[in-house]
N, C-alpha and C. Protein backbone atom coordinates (compact mmCIF):
# COMPACT_ATOMS: atom_id res chain seq x y z
N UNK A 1 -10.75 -4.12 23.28
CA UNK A 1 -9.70 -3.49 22.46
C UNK A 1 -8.42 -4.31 22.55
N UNK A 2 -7.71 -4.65 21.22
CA UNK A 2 -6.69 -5.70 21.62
C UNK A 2 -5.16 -4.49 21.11
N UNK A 3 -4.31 -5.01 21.12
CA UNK A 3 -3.37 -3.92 20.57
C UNK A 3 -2.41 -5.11 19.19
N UNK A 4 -2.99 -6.08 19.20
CA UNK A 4 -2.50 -7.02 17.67
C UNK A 4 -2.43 -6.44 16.68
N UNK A 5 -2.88 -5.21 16.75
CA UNK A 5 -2.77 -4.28 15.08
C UNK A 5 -2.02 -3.10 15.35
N UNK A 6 -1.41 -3.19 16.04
CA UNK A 6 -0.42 -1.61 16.58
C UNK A 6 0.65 -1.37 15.84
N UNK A 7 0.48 0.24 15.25
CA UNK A 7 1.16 0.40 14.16
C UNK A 7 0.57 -0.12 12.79
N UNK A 8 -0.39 -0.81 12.61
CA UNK A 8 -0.85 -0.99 11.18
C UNK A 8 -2.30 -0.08 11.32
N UNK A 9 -1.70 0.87 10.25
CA UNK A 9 -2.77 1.33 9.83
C UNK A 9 -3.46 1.30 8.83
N UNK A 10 -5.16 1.87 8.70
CA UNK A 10 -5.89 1.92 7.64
C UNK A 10 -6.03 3.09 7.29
N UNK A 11 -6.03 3.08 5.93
CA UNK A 11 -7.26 4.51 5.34
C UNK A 11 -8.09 4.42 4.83
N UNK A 12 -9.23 4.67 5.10
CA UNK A 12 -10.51 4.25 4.89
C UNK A 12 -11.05 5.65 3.95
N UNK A 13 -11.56 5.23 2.86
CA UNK A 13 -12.06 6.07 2.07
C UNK A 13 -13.54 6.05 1.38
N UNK A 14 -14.41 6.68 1.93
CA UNK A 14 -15.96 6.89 1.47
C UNK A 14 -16.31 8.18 1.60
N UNK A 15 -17.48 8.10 0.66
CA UNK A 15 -18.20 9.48 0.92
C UNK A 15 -18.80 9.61 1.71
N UNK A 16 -19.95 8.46 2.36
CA UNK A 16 -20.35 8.80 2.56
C UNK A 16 -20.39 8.92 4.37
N UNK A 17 -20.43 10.05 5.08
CA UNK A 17 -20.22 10.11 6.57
C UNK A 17 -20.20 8.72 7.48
N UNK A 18 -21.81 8.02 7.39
CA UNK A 18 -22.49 7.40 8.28
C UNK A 18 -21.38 6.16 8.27
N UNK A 19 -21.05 5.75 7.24
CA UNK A 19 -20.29 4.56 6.83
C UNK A 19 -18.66 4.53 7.04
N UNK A 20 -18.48 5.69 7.59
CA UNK A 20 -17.19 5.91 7.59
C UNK A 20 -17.26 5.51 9.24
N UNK A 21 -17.96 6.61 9.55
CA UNK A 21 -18.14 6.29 11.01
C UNK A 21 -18.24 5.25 12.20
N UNK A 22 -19.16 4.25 10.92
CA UNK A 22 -18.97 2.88 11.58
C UNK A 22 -17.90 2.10 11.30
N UNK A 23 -17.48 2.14 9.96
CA UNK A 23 -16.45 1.37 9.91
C UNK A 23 -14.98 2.01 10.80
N UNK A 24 -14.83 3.10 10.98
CA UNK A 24 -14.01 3.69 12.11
C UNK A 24 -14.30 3.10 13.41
N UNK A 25 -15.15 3.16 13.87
CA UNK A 25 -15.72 2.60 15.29
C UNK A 25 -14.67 1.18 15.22
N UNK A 26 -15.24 0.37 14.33
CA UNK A 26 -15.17 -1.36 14.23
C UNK A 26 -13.93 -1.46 14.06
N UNK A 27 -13.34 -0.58 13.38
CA UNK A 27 -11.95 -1.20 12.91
C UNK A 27 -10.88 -0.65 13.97
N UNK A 28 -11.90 0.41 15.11
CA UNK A 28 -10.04 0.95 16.37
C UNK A 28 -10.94 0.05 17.56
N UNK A 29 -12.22 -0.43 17.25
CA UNK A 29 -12.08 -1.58 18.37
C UNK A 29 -11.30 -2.83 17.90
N UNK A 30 -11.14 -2.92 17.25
CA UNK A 30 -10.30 -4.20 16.49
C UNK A 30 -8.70 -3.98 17.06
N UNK A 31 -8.26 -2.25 17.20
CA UNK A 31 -7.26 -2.34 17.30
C UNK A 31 -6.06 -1.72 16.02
N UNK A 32 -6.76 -1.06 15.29
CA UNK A 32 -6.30 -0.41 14.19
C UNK A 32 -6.44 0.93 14.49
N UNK A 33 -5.30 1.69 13.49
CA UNK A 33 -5.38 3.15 13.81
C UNK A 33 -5.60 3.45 12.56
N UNK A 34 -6.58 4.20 12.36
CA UNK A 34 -7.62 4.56 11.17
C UNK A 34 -7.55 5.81 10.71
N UNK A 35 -7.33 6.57 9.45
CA UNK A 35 -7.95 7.53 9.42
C UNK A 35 -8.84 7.54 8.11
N UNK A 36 -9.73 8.40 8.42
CA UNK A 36 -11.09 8.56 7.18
C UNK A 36 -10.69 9.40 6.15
N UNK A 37 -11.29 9.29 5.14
CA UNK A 37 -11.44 10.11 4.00
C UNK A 37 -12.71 10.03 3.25
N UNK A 38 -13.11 11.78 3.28
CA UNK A 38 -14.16 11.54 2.44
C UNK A 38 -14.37 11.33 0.76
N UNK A 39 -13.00 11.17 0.31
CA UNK A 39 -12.78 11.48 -1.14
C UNK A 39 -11.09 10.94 -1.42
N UNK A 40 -10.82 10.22 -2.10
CA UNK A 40 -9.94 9.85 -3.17
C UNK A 40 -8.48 10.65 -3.21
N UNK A 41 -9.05 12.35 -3.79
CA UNK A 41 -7.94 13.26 -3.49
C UNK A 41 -7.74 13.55 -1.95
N UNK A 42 -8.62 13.69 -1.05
CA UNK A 42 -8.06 13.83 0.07
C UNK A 42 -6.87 12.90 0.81
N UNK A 43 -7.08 11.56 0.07
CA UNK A 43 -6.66 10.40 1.12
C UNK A 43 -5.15 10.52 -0.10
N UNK A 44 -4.86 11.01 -1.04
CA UNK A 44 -3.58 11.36 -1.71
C UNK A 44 -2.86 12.34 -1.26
N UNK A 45 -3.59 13.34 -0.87
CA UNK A 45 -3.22 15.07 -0.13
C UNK A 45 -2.59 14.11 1.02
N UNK A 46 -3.09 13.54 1.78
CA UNK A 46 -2.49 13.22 3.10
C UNK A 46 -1.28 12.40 2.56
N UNK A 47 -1.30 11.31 2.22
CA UNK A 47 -0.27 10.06 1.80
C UNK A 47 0.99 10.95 1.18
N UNK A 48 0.76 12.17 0.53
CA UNK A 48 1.95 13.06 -0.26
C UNK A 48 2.37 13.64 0.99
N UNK A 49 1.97 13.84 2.14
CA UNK A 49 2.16 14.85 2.85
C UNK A 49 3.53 13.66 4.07
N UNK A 50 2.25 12.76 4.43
CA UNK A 50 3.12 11.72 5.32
C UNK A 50 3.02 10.12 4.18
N UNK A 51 4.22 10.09 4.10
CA UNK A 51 4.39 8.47 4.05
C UNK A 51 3.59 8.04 4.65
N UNK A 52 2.63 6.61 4.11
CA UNK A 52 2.10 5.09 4.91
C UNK A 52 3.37 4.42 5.65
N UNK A 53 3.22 3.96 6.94
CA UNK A 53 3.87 3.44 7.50
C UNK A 53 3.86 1.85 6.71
N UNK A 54 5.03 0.92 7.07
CA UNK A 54 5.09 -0.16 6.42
C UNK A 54 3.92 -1.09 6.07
N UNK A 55 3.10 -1.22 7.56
CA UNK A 55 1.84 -1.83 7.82
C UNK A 55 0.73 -0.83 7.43
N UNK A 56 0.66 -0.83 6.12
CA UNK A 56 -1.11 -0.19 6.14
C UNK A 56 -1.51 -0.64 5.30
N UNK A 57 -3.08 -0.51 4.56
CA UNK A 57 -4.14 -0.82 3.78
C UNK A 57 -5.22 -0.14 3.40
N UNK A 58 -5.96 -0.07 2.59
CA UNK A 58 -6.34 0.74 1.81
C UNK A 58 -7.98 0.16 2.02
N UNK A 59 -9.32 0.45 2.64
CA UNK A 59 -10.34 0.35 1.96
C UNK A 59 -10.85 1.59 1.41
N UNK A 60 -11.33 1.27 0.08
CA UNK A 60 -11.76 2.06 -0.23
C UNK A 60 -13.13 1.90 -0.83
N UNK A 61 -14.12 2.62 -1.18
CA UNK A 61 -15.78 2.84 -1.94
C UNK A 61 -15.04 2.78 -3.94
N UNK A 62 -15.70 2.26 -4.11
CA UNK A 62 -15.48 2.01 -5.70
C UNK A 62 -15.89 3.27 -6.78
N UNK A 63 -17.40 3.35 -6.00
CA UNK A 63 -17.70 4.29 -6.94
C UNK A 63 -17.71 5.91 -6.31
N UNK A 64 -17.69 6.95 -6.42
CA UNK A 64 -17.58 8.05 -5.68
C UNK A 64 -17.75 9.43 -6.19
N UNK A 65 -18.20 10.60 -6.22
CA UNK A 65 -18.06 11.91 -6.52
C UNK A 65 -16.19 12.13 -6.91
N UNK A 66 -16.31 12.26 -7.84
CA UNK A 66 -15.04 12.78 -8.19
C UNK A 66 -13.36 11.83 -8.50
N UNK A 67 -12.78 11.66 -7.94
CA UNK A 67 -11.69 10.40 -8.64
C UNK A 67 -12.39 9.44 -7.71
N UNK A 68 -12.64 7.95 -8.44
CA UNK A 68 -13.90 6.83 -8.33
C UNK A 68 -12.15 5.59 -7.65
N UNK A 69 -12.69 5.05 -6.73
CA UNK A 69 -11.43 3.95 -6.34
C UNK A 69 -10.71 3.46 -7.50
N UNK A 70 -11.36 3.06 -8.81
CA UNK A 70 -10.49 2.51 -9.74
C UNK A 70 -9.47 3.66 -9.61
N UNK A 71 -9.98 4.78 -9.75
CA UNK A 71 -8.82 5.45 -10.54
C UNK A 71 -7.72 5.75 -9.55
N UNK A 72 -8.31 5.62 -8.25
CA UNK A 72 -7.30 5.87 -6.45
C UNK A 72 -6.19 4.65 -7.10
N UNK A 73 -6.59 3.62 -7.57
CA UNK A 73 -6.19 2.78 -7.25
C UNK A 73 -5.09 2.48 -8.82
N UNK A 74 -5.43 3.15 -9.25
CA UNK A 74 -4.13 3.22 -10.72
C UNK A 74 -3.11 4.46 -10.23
N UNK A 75 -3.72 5.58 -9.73
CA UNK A 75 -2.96 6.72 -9.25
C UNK A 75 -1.99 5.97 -8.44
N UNK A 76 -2.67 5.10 -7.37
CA UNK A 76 -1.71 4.57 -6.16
C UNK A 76 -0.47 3.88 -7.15
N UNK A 77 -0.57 2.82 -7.93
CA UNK A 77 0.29 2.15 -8.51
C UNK A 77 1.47 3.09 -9.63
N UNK A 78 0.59 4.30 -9.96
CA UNK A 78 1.45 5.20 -10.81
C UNK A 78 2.89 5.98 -9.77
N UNK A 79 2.21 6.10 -8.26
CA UNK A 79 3.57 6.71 -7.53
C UNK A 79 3.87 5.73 -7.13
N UNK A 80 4.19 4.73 -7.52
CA UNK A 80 4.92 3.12 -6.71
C UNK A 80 4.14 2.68 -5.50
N UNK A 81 2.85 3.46 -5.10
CA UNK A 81 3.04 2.77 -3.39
C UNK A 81 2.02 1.25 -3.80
N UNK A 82 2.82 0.66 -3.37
CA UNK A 82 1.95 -0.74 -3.20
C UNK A 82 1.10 -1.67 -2.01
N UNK A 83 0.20 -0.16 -1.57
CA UNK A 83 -0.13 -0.40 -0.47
C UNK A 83 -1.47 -1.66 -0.80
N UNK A 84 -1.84 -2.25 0.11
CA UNK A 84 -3.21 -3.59 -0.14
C UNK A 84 -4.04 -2.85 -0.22
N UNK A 85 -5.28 -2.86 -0.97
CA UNK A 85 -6.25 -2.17 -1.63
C UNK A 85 -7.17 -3.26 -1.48
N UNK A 86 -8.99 -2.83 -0.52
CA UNK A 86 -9.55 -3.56 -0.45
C UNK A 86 -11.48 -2.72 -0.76
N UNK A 87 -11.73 -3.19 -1.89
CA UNK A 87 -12.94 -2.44 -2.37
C UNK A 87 -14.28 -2.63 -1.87
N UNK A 88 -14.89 -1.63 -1.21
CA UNK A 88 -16.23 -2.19 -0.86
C UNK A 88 -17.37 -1.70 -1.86
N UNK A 89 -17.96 -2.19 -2.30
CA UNK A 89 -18.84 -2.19 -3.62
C UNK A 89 -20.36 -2.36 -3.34
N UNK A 90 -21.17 -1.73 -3.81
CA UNK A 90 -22.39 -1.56 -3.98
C UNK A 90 -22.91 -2.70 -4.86
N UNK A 91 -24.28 -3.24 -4.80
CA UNK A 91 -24.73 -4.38 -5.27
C UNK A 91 -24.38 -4.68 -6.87
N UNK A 92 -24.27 -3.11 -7.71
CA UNK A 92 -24.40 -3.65 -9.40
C UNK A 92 -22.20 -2.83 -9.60
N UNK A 93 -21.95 -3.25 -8.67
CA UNK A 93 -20.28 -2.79 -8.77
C UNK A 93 -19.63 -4.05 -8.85
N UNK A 94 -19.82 -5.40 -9.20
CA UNK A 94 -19.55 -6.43 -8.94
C UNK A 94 -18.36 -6.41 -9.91
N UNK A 95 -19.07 -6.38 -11.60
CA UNK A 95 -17.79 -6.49 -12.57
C UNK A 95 -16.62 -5.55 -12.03
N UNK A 96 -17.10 -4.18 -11.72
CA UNK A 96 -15.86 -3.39 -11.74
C UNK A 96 -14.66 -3.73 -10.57
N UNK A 97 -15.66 -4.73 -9.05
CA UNK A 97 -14.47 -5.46 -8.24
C UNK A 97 -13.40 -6.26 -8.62
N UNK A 98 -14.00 -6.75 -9.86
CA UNK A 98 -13.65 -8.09 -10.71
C UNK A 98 -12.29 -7.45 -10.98
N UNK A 99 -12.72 -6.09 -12.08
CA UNK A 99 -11.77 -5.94 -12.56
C UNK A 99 -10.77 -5.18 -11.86
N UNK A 100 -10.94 -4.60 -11.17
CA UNK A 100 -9.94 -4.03 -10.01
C UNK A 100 -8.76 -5.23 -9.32
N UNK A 101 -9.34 -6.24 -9.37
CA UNK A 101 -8.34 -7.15 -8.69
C UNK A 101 -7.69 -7.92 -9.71
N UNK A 102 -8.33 -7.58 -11.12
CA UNK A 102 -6.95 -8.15 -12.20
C UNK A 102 -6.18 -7.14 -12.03
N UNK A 103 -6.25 -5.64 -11.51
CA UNK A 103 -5.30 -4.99 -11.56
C UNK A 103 -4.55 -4.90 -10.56
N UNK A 104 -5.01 -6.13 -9.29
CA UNK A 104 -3.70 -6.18 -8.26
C UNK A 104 -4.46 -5.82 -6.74
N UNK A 105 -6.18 -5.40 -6.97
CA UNK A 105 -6.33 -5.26 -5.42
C UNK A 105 -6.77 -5.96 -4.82
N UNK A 106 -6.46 -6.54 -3.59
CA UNK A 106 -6.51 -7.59 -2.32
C UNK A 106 -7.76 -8.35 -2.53
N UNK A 107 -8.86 -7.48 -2.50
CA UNK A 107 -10.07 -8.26 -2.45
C UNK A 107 -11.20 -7.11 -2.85
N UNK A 108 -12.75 -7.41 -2.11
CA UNK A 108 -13.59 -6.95 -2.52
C UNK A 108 -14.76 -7.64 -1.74
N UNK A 109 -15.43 -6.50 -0.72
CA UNK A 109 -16.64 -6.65 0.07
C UNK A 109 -17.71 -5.81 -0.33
N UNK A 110 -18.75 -6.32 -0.78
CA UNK A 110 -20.48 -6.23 -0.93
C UNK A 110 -21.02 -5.36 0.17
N UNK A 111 -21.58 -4.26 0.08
CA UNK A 111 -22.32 -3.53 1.36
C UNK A 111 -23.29 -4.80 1.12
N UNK A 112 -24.52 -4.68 2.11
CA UNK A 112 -23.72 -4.01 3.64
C UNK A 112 -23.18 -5.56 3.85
N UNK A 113 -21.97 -5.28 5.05
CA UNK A 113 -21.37 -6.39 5.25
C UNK A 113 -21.29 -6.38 7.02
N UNK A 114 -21.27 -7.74 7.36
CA UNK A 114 -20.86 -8.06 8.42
C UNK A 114 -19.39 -7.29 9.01
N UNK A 115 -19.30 -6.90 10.13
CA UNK A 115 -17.29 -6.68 10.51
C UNK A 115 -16.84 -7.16 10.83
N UNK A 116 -16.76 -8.94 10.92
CA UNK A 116 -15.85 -9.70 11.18
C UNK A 116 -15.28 -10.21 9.76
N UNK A 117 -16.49 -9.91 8.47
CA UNK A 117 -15.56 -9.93 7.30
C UNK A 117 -14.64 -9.13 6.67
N UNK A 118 -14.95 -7.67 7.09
CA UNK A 118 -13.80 -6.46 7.00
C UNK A 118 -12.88 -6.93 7.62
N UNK A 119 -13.05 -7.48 8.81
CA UNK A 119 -11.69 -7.27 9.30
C UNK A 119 -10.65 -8.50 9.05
N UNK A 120 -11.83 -9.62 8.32
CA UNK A 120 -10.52 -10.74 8.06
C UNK A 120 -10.34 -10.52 6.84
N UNK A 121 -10.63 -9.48 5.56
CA UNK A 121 -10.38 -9.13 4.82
C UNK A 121 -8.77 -8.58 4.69
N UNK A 122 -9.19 -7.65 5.77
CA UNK A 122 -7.91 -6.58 5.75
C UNK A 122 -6.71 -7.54 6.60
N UNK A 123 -6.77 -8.47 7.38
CA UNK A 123 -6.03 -9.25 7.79
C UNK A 123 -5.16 -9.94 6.66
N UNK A 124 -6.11 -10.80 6.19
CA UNK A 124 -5.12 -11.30 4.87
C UNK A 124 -4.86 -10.34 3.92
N UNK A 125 -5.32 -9.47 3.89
CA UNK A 125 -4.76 -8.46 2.84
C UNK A 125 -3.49 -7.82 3.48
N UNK A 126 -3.14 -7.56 4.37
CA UNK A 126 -2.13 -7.53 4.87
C UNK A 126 -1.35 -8.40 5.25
N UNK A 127 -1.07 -9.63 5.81
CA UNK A 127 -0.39 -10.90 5.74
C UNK A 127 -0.10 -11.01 4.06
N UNK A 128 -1.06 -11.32 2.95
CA UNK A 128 -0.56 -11.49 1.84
C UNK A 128 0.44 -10.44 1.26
N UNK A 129 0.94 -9.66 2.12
CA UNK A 129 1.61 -8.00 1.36
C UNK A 129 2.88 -8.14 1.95
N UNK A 130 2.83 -8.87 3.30
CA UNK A 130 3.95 -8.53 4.23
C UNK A 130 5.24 -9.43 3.97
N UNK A 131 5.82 -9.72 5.36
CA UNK A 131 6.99 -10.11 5.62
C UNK A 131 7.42 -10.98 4.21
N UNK A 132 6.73 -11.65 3.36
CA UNK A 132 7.40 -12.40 2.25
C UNK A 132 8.25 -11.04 1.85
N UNK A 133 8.24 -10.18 2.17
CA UNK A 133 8.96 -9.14 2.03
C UNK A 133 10.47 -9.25 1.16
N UNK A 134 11.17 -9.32 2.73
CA UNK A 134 12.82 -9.29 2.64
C UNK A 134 13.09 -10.77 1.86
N UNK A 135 13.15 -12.18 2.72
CA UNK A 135 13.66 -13.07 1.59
C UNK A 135 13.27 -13.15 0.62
N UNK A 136 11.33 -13.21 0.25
CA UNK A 136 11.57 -13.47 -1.27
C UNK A 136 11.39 -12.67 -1.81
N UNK A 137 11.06 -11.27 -1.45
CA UNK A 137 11.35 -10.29 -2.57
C UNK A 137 13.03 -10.12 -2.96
N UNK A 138 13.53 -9.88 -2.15
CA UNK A 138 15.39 -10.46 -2.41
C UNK A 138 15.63 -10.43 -3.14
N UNK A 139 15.37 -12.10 -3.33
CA UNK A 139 15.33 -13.01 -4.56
C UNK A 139 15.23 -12.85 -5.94
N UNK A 140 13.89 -11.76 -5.35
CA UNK A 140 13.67 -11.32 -6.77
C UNK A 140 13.95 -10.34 -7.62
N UNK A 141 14.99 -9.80 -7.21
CA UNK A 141 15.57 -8.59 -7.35
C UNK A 141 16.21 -9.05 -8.91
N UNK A 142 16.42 -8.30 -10.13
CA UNK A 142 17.79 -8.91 -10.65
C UNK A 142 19.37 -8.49 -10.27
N UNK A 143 20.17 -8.59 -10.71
CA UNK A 143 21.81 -8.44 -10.15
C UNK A 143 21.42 -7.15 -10.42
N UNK A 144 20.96 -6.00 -11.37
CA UNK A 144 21.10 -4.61 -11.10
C UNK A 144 20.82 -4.01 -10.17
N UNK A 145 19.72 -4.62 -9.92
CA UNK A 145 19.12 -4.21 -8.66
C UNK A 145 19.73 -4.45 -7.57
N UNK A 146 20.14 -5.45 -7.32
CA UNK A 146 20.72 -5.82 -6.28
C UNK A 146 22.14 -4.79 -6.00
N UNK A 147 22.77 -4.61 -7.12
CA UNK A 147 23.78 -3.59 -6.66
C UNK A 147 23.15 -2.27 -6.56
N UNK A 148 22.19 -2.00 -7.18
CA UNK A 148 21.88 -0.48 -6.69
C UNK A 148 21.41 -0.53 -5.23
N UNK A 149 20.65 -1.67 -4.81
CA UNK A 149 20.38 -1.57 -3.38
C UNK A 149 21.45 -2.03 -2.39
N UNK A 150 22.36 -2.31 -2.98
CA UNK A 150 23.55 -2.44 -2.02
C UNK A 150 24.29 -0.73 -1.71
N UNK A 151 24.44 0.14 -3.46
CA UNK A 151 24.74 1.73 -2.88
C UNK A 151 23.73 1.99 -2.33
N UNK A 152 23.09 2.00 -1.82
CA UNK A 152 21.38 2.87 -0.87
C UNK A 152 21.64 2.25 -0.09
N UNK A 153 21.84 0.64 0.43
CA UNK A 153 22.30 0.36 1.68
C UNK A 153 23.48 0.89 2.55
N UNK A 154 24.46 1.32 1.00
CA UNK A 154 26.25 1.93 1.94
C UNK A 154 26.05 3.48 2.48
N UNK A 155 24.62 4.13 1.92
CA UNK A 155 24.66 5.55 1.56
C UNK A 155 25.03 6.37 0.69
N UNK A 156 25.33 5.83 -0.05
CA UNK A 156 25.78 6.24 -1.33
C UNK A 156 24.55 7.66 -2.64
N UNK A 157 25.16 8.34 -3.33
CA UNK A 157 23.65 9.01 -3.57
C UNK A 157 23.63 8.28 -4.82
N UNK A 158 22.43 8.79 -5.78
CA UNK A 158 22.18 7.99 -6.99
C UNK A 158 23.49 8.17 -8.05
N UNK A 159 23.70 9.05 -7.96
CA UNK A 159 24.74 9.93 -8.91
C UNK A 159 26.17 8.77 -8.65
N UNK A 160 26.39 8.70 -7.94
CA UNK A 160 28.03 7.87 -6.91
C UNK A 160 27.33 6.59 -7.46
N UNK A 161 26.23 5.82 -7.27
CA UNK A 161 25.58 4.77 -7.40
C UNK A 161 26.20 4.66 -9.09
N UNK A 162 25.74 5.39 -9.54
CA UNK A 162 25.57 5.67 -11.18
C UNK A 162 27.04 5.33 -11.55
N UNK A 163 27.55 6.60 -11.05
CA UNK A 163 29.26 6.15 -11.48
C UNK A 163 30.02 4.67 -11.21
N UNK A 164 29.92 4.10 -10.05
CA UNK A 164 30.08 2.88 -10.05
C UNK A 164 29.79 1.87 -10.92
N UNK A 165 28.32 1.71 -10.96
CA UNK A 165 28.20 1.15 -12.07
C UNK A 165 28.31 1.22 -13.39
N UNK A 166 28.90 2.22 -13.62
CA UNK A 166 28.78 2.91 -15.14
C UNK A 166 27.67 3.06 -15.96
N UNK A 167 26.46 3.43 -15.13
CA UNK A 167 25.69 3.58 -15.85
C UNK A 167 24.58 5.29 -15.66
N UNK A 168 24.06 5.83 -15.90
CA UNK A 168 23.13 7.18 -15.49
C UNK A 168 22.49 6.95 -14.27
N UNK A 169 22.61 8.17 -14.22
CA UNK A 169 21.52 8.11 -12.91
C UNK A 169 20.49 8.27 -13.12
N UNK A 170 20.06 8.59 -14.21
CA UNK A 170 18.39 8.37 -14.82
C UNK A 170 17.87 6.72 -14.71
N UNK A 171 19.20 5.86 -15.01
CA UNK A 171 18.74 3.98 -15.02
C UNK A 171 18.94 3.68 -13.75
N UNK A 172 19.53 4.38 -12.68
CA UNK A 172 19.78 4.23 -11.32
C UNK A 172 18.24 4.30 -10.60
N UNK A 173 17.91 5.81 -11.23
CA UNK A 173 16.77 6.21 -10.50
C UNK A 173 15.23 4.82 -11.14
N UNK A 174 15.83 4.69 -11.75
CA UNK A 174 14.45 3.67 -12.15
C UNK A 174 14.91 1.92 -11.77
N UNK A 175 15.91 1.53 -11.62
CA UNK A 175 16.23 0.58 -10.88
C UNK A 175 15.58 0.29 -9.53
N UNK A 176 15.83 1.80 -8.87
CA UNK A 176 15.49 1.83 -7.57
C UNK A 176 14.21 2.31 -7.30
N UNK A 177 13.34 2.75 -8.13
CA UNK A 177 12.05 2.72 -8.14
C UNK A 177 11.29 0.97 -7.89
N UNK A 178 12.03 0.58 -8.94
CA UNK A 178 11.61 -0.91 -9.22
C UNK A 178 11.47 -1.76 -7.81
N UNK A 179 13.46 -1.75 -7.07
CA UNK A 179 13.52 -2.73 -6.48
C UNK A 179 12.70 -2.28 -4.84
N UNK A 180 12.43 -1.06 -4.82
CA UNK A 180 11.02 -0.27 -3.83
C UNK A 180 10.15 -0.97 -3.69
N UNK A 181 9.52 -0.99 -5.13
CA UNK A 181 8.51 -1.43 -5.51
C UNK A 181 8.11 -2.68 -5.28
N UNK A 182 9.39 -3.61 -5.38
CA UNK A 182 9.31 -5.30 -4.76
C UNK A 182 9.39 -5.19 -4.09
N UNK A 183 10.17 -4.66 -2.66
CA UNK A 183 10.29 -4.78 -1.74
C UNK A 183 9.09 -3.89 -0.64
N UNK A 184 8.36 -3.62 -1.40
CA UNK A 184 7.07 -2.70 -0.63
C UNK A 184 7.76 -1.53 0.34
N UNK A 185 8.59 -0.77 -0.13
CA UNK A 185 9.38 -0.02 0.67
C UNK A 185 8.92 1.45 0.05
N UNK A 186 8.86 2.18 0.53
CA UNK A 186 8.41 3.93 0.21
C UNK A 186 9.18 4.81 0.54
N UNK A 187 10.52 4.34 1.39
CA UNK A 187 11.73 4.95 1.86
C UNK A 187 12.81 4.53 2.21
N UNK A 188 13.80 4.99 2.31
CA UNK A 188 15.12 4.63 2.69
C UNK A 188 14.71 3.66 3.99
N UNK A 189 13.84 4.11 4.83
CA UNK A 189 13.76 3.76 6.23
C UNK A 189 13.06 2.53 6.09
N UNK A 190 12.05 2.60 5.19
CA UNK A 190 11.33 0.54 5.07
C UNK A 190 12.22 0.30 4.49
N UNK A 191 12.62 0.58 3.41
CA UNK A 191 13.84 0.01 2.87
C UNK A 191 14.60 -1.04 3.58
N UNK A 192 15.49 -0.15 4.34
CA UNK A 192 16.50 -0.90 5.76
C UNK A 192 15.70 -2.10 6.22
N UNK A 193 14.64 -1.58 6.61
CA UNK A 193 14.03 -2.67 7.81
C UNK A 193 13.51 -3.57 6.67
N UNK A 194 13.33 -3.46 5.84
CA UNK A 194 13.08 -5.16 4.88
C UNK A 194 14.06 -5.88 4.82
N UNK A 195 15.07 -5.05 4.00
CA UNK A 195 16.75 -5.80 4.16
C UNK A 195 16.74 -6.46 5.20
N UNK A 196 16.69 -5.96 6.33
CA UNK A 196 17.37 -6.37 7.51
C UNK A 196 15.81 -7.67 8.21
N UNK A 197 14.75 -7.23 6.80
CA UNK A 197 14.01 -8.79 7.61
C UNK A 197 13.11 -8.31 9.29
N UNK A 198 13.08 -6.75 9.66
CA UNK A 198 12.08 -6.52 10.45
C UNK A 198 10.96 -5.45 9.97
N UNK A 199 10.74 -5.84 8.56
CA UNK A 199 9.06 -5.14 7.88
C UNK A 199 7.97 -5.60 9.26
């Protein structure tokens, strides 16, 4: 058991028991703190309930009883979270991996699979998500953004934000959806710690 993954967590999402089980086993000997889901809406019920901490990742089963990973995985992007999304797929699920990762997810593992490829999966799927964080997401902010995340940095509310700039707080509130969204932040609190360069 190493503790190199402390604080990054997974949510692992399948139907089916046996597979959950092992991949739970493999992934908190690795050193990850895991939790299972047997279903799509469950692993949303939880995420609405608690924020993902900065460090987490997403495997999920593609195809499934009831909302199928594609659709986990448009839902995820519809509430901003831009957590790494990594699909494990059944032998004739190949196109639909394909197309899942034009829509932005990390990768895509073939049952049955070895677990030293899960886990260097989810490795770079997380390295590719992270710390480029604070400088070059920054960067990439435009100047609106950048001043709206300067009021959220002073404390300021959206409304005060708004007035300053002279603009609504309806274009405030979607500014700051946006510059979230680059900055892989889900709260005031990642927020800070990107700014400040300790995501």
């Amino acid at each position: 058991m190493t503790s190199a993954h402390h604080g990054t967590r997974i949510y692992l999402v399948d139907d089916h028991q046996e597979f959950r089980d092992s991949c739970v086993w493999i992934l908190e000997q690795t050193g990850f703190e895991v939790q299972a889901f047997p279903s799509a809406e469950a692993l949303l019920k939880e995420i609405t309930r608690h924020p993902p901490p900065a460090r987490s990742c997403v495997v999920s089963d593609i195809r499934m009883p009831g909302m199928s990973g594609l659709e986990l995985q448009s839902e995820l992007a519809h509430r901003g979270l831009a957590l790494p999304l990594i699909f494990v797929t059944g032998h004739g699920d190949v196109p639909l991996a394909v197309d899942a990762m034009r829509h932005g997810a990390a990768n895509f593992i073939e049952k049955p699979f070895d677990a030293p490829l899960l886990i260097e999966a989810i490795q770079s799927a997380l390295s590719a998500h992270a710390p480029q964080a604070a400088s070059g997401a920054l960067a990439n902010l435009t100047r609106r953004e950048r001043q709206v995340l300067d009021g959220i940095m002073s404390g300021k509310l959206n409304k005060v934000i708004a007035d300053d700039l002279k603009i609504s707080p309806k274009t405030v509130e979607l500014h700051r959806a946006n510059l979230m969204a680059k900055l892989g932040a889900h709260n005031v609190v990642e927020l800070t710690r990107a700014v400040l360069g300790q995501a």
